[in-house]
C-alpha atoms as a PDB file:
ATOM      1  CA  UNK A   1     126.315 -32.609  12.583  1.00  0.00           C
ATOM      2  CA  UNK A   2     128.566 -30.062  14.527  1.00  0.00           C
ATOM      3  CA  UNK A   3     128.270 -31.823  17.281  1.00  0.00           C
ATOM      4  CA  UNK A   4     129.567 -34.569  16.206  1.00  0.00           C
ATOM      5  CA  UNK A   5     132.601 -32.929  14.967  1.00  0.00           C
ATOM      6  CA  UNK A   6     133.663 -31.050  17.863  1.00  0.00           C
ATOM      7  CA  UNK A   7     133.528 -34.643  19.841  1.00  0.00           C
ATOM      8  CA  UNK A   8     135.816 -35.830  17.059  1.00  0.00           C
ATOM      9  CA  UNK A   9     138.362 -33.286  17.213  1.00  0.00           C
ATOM     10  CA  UNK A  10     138.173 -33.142  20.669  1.00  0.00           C
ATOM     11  CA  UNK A  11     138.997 -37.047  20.110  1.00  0.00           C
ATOM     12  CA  UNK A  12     142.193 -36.550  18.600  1.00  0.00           C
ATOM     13  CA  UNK A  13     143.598 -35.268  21.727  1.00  0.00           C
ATOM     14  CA  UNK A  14     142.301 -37.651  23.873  1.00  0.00           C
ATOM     15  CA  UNK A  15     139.009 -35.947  25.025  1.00  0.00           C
ATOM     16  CA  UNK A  16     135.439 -36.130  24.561  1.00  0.00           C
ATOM     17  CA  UNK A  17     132.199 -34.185  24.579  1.00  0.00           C
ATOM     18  CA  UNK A  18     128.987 -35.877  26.211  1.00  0.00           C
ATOM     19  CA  UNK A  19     125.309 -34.429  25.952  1.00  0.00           C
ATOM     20  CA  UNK A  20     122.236 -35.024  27.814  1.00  0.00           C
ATOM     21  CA  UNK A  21     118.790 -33.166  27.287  1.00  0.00           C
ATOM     22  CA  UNK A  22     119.959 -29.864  27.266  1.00  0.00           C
ATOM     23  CA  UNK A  23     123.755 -30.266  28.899  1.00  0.00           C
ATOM     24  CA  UNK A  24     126.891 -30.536  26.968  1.00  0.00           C
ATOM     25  CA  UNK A  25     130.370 -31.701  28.575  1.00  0.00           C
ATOM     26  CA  UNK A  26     133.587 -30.940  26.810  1.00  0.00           C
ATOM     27  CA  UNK A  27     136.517 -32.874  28.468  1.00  0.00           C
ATOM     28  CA  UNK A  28     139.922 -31.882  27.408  1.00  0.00           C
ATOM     29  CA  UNK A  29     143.061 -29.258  27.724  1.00  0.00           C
ATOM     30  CA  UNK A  30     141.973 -25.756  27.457  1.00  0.00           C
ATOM     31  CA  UNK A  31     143.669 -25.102  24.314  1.00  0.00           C
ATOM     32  CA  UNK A  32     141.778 -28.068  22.841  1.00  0.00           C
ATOM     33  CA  UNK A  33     138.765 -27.510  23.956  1.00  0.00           C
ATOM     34  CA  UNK A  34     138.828 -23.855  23.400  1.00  0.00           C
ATOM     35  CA  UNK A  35     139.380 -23.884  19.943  1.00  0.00           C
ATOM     36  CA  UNK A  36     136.162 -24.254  19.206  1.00  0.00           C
ATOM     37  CA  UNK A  37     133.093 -21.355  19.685  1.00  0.00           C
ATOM     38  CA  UNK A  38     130.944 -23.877  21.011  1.00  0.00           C
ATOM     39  CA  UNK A  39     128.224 -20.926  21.089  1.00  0.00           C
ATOM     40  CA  UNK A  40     128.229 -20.530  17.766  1.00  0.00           C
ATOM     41  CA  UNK A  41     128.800 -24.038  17.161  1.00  0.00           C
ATOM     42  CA  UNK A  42     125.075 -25.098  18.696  1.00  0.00           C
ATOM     43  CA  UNK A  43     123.643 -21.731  17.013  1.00  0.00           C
ATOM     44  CA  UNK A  44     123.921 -23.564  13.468  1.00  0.00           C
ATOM     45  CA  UNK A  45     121.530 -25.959  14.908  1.00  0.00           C
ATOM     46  CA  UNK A  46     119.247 -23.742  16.472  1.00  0.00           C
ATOM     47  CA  UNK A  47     120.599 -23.603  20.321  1.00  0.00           C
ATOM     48  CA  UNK A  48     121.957 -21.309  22.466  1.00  0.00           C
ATOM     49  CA  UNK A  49     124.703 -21.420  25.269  1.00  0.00           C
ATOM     50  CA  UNK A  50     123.614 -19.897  28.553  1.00  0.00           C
ATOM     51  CA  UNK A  51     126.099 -18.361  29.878  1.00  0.00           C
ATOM     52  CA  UNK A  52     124.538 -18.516  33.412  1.00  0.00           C
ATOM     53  CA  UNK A  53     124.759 -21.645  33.502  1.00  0.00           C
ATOM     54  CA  UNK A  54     127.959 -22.604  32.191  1.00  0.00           C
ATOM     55  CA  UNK A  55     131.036 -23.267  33.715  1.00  0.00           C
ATOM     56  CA  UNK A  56     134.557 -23.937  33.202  1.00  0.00           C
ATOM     57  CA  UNK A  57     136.917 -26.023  35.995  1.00  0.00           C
ATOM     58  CA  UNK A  58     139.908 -27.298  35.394  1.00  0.00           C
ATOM     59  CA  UNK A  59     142.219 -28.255  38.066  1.00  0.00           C
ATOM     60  CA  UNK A  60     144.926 -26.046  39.935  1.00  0.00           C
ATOM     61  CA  UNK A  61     147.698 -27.640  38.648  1.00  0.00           C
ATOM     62  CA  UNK A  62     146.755 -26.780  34.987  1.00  0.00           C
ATOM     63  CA  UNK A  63     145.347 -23.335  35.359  1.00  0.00           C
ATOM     64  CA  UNK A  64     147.779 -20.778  33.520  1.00  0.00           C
ATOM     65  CA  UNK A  65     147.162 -17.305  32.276  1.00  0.00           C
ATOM     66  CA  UNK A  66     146.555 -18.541  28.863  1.00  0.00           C
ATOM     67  CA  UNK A  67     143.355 -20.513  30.791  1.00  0.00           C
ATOM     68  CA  UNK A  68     142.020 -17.440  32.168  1.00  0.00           C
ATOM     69  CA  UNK A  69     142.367 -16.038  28.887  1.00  0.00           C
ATOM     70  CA  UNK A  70     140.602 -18.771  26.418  1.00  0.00           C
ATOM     71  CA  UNK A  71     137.505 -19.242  28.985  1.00  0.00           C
ATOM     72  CA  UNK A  72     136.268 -15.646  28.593  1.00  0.00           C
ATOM     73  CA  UNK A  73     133.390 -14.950  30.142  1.00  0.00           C
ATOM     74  CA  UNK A  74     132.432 -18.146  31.332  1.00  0.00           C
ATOM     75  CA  UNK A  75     132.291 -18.708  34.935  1.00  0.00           C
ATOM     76  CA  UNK A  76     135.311 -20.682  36.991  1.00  0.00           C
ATOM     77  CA  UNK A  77     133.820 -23.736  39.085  1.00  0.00           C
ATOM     78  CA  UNK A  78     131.387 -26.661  38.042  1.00  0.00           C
ATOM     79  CA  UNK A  79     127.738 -26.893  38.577  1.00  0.00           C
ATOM     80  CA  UNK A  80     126.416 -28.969  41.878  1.00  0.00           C
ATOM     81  CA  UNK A  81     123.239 -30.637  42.018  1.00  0.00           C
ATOM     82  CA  UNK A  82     121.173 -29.211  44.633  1.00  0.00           C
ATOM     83  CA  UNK A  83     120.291 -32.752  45.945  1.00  0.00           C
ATOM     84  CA  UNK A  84     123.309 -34.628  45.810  1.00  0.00           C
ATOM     85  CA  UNK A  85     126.029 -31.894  46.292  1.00  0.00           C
END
């Protein structure tokens, strides 16, 4: 399954990709986990990334041009939950 492959390449460097019901997490240098069109990737399995409700963080000290570049039009910051903060 796709999945499965992007949390294996995504391995190789040292990162990871975690799921729950509908949520995916891909953990890992931009240019790592950019590589992949994650969109398209859950497409093949009949999915679809909201863009609404995506985001991308990654912390100050790594964010370059080439960053701003490879996350497109997803949104800078990460998702709170309304109860916990």
């Amino acid at each position: 399954m796709i999945i499965y492959h992007i949390s294996d390449e995504l391995g190789r460097h040292g990162g990871a990709l975690f799921t729950g019901i509908n949520d995916t997490y891909l953990f890992r240098l931009p240019e790592h986990v950019f590589v992949h069109d994650h969109a398209a990737c859950l497409a093949t399995i009949g999915l679809t990334l909201n863009l609404s409700k995506t985001k991308c963080y990654i912390n100050e000290q790594y964010q370059t041009p080439q960053y701003h570049t490879l996350r497109g039009d997803i949104a800078e910051g990460f998702n709170t939950d309304a109860t916990t903060g």
